[in-house]
PDB file of N, CA and C in Angstrom:
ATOM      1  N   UNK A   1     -17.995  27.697  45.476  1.00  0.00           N
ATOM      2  CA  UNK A   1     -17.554  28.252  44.233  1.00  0.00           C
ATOM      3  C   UNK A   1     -16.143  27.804  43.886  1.00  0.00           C
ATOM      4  N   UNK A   2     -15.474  27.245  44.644  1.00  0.00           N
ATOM      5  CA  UNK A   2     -13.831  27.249  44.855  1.00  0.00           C
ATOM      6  C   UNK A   2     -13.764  25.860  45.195  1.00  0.00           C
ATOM      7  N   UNK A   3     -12.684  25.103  44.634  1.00  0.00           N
ATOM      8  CA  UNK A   3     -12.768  23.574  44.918  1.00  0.00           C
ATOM      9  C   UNK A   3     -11.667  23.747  45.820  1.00  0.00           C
ATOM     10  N   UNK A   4     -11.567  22.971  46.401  1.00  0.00           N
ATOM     11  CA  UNK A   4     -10.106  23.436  47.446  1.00  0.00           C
ATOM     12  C   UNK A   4      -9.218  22.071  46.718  1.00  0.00           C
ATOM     13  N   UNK A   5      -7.801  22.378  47.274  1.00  0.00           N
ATOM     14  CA  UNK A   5      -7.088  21.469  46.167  1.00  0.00           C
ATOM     15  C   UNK A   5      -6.644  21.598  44.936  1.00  0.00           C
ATOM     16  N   UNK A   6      -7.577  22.367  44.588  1.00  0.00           N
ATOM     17  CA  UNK A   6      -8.046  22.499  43.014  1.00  0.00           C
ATOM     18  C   UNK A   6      -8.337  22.001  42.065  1.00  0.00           C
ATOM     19  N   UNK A   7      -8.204  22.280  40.470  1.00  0.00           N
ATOM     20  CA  UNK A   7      -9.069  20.745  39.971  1.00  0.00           C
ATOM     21  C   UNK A   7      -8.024  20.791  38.984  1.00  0.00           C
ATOM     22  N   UNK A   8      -8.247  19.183  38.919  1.00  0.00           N
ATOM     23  CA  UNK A   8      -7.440  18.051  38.449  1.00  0.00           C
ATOM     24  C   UNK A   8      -8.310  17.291  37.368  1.00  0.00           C
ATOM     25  N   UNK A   9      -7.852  17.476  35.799  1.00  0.00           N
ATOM     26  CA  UNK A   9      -8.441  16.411  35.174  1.00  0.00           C
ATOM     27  C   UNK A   9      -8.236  14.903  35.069  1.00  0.00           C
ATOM     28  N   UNK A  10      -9.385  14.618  34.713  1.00  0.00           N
ATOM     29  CA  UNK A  10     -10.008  12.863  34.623  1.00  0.00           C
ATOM     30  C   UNK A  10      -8.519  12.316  34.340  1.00  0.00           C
ATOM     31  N   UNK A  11      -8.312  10.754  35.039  1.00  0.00           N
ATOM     32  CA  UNK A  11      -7.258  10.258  34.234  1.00  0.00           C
ATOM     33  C   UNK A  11      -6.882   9.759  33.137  1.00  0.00           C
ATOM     34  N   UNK A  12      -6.236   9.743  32.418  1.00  0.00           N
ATOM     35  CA  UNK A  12      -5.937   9.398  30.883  1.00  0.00           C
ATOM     36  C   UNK A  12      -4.671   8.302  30.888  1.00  0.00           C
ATOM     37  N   UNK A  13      -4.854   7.248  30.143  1.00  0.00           N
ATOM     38  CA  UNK A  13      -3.818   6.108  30.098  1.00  0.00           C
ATOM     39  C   UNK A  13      -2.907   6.694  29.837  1.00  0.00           C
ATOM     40  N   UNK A  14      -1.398   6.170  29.599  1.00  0.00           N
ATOM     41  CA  UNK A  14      -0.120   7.059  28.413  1.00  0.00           C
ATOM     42  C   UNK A  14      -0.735   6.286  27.583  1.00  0.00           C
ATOM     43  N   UNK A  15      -0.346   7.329  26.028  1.00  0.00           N
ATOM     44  CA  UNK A  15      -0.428   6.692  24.989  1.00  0.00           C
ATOM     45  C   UNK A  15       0.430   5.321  24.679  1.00  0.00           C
ATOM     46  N   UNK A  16      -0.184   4.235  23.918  1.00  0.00           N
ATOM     47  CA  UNK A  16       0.057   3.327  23.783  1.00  0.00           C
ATOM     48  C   UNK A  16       2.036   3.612  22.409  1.00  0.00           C
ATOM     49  N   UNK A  17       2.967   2.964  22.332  1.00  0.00           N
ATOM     50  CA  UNK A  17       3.590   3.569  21.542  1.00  0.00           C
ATOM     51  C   UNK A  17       3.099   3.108  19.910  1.00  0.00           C
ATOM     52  N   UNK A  18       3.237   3.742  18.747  1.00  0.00           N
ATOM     53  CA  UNK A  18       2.833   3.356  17.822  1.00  0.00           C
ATOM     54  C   UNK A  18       3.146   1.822  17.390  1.00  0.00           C
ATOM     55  N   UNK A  19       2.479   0.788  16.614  1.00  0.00           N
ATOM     56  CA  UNK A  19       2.617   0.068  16.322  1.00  0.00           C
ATOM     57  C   UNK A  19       3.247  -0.013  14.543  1.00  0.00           C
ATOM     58  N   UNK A  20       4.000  -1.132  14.230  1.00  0.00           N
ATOM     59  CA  UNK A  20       4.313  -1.076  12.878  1.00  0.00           C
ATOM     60  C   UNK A  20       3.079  -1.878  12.093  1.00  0.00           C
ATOM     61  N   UNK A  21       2.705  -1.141  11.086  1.00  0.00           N
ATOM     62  CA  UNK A  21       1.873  -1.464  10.317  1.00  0.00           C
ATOM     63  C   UNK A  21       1.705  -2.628   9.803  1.00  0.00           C
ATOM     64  N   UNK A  22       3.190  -2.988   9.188  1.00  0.00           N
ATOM     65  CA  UNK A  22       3.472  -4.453   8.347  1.00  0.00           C
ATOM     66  C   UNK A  22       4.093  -5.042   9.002  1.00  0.00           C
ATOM     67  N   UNK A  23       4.689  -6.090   8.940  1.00  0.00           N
ATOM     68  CA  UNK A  23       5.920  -6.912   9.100  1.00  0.00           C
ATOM     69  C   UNK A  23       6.594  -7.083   8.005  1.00  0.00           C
ATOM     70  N   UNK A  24       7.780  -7.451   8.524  1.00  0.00           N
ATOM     71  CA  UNK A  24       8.745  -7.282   7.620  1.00  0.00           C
ATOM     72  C   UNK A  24       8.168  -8.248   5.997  1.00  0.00           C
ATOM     73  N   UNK A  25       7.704  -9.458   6.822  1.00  0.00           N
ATOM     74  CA  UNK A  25       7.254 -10.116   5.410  1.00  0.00           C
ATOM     75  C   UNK A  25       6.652  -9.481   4.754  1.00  0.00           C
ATOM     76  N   UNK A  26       5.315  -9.001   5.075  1.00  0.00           N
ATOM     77  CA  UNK A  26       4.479  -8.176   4.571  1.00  0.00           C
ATOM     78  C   UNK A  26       4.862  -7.306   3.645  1.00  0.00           C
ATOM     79  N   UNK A  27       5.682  -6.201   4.064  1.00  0.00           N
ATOM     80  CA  UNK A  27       6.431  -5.289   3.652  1.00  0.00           C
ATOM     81  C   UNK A  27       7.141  -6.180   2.273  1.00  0.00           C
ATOM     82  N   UNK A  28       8.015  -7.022   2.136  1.00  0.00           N
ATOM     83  CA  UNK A  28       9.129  -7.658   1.615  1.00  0.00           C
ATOM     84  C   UNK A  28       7.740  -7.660  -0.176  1.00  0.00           C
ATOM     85  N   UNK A  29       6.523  -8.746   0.598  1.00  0.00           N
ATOM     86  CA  UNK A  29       5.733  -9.180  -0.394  1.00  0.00           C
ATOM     87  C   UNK A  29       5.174  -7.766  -0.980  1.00  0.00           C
ATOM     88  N   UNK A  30       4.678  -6.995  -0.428  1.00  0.00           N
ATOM     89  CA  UNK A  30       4.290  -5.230  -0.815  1.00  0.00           C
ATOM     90  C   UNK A  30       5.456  -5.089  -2.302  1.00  0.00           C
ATOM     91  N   UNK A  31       6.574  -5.314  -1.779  1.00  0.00           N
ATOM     92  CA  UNK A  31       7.512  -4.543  -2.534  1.00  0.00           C
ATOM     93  C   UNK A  31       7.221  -5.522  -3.456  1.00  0.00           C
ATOM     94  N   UNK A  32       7.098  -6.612  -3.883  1.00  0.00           N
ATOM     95  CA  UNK A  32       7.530  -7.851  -4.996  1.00  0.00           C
ATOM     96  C   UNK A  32       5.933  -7.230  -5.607  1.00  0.00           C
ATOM     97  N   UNK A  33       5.127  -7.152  -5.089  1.00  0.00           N
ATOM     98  CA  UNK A  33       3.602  -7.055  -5.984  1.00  0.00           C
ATOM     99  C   UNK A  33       3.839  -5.966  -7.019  1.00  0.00           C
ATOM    100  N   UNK A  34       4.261  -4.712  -5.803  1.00  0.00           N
ATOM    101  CA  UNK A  34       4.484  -3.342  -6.589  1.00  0.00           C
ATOM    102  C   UNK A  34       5.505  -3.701  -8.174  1.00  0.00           C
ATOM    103  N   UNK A  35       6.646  -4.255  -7.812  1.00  0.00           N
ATOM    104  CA  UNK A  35       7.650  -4.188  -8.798  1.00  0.00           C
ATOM    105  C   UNK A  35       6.915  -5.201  -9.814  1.00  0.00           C
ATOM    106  N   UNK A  36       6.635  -6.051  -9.420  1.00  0.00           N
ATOM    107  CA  UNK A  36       5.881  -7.080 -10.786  1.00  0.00           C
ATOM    108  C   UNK A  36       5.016  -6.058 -11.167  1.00  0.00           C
ATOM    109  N   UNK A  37       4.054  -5.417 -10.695  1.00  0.00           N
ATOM    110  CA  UNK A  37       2.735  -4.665 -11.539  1.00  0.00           C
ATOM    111  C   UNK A  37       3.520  -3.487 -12.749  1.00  0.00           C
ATOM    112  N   UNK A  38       4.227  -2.876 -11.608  1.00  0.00           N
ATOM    113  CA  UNK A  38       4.997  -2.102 -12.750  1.00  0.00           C
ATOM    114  C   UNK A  38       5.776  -2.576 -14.332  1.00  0.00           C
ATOM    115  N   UNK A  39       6.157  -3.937 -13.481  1.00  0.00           N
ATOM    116  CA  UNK A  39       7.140  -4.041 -15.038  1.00  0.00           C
ATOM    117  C   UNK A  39       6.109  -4.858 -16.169  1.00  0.00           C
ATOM    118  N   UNK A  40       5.022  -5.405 -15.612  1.00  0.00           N
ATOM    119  CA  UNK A  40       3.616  -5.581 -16.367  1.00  0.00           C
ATOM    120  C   UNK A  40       2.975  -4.451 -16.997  1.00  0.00           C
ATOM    121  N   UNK A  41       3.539  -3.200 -16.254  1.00  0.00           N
ATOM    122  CA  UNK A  41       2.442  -1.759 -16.621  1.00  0.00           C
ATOM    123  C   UNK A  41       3.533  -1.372 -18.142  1.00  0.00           C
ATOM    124  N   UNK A  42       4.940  -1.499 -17.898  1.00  0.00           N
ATOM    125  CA  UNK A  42       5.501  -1.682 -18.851  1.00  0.00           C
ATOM    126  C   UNK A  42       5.533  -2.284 -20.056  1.00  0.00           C
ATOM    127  N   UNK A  43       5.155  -3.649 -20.031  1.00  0.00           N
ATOM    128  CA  UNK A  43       5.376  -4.900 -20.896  1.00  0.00           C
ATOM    129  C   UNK A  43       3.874  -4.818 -21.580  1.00  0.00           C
ATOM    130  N   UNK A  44       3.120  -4.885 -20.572  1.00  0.00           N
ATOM    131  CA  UNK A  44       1.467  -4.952 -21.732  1.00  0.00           C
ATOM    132  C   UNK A  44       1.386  -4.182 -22.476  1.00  0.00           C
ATOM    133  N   UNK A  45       1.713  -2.865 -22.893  1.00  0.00           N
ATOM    134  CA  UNK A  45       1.612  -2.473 -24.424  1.00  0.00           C
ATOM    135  C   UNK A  45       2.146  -2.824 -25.312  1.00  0.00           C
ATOM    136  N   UNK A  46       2.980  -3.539 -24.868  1.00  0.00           N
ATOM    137  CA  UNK A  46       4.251  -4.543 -26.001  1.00  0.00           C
ATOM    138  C   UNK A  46       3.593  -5.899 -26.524  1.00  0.00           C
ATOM    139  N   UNK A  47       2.875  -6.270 -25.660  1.00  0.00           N
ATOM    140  CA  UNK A  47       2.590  -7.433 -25.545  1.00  0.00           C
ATOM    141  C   UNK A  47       1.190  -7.228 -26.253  1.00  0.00           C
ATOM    142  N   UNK A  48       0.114  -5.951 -26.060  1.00  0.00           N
ATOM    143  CA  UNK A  48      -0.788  -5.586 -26.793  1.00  0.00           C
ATOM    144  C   UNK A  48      -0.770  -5.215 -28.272  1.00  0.00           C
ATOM    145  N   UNK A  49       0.572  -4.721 -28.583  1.00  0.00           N
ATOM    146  CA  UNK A  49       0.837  -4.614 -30.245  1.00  0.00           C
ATOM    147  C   UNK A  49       1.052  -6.023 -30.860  1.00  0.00           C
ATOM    148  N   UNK A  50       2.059  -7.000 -30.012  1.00  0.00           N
ATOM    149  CA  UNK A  50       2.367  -7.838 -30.666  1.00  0.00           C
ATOM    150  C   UNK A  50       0.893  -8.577 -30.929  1.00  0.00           C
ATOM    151  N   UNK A  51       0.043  -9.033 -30.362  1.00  0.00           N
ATOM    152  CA  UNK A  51      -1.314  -9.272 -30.109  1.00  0.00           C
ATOM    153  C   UNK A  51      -2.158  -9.087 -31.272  1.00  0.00           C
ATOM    154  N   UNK A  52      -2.156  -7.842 -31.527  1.00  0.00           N
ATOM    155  CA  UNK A  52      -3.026  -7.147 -32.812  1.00  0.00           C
ATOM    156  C   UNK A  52      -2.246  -7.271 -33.840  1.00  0.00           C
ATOM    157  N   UNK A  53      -0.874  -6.967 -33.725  1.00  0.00           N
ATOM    158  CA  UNK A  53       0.078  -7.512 -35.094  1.00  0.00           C
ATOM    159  C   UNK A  53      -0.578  -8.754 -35.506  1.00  0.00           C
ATOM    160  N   UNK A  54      -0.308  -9.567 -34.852  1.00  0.00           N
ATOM    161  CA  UNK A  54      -0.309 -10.588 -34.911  1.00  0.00           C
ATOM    162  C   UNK A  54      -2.183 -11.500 -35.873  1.00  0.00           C
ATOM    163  N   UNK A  55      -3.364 -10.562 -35.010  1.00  0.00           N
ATOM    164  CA  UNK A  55      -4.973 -10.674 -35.498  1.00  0.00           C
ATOM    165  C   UNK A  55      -4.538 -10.098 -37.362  1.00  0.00           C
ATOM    166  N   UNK A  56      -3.591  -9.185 -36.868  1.00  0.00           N
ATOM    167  CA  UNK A  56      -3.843  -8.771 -37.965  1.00  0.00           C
ATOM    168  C   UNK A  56      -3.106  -9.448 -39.436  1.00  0.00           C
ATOM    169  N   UNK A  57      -2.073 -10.049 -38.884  1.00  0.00           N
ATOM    170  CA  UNK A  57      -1.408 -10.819 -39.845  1.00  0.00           C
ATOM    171  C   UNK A  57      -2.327 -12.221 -40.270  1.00  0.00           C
ATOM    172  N   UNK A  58      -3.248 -12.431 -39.405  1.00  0.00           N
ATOM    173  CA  UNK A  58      -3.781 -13.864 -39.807  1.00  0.00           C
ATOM    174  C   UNK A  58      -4.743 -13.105 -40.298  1.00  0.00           C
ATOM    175  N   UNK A  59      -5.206 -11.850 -40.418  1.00  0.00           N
ATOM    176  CA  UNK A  59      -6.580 -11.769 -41.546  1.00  0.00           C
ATOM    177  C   UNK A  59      -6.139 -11.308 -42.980  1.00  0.00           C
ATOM    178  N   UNK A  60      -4.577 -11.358 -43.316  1.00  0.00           N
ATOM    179  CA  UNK A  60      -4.472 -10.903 -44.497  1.00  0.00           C
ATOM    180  C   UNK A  60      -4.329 -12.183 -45.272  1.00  0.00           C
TER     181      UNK A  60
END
């Protein structure tokens, strides 16, 4: 009924330490995509009026 010694669980590795996700390049290019999309998320409605201004000036 009684283990003598007593009991001891299974062994378990140490955890490995976390790894970084990106590299720095990675990271660097992340940031350049983000900032271009944004200032595109900006600019295309500008760029969408001038557009239709524009359809619309050649049908008058």
């Amino acid at each position: 009924m009684f283990v003598e010694g007593g009991w001891r669980p299974s062994w378990e590795p140490p955890p490995r330490p976390p790894q970084p996700r990106l590299t720095g390049r990675q990271e660097r290019t992340l940031v350049w995509i983000i900032l271009v999309n944004v200032l595109l998320w900006f600019m295309a409605p500008i760029g969408g009026a001038t557009l239709i201004h524009a359809v619309l000036a050649l049908m008058r």
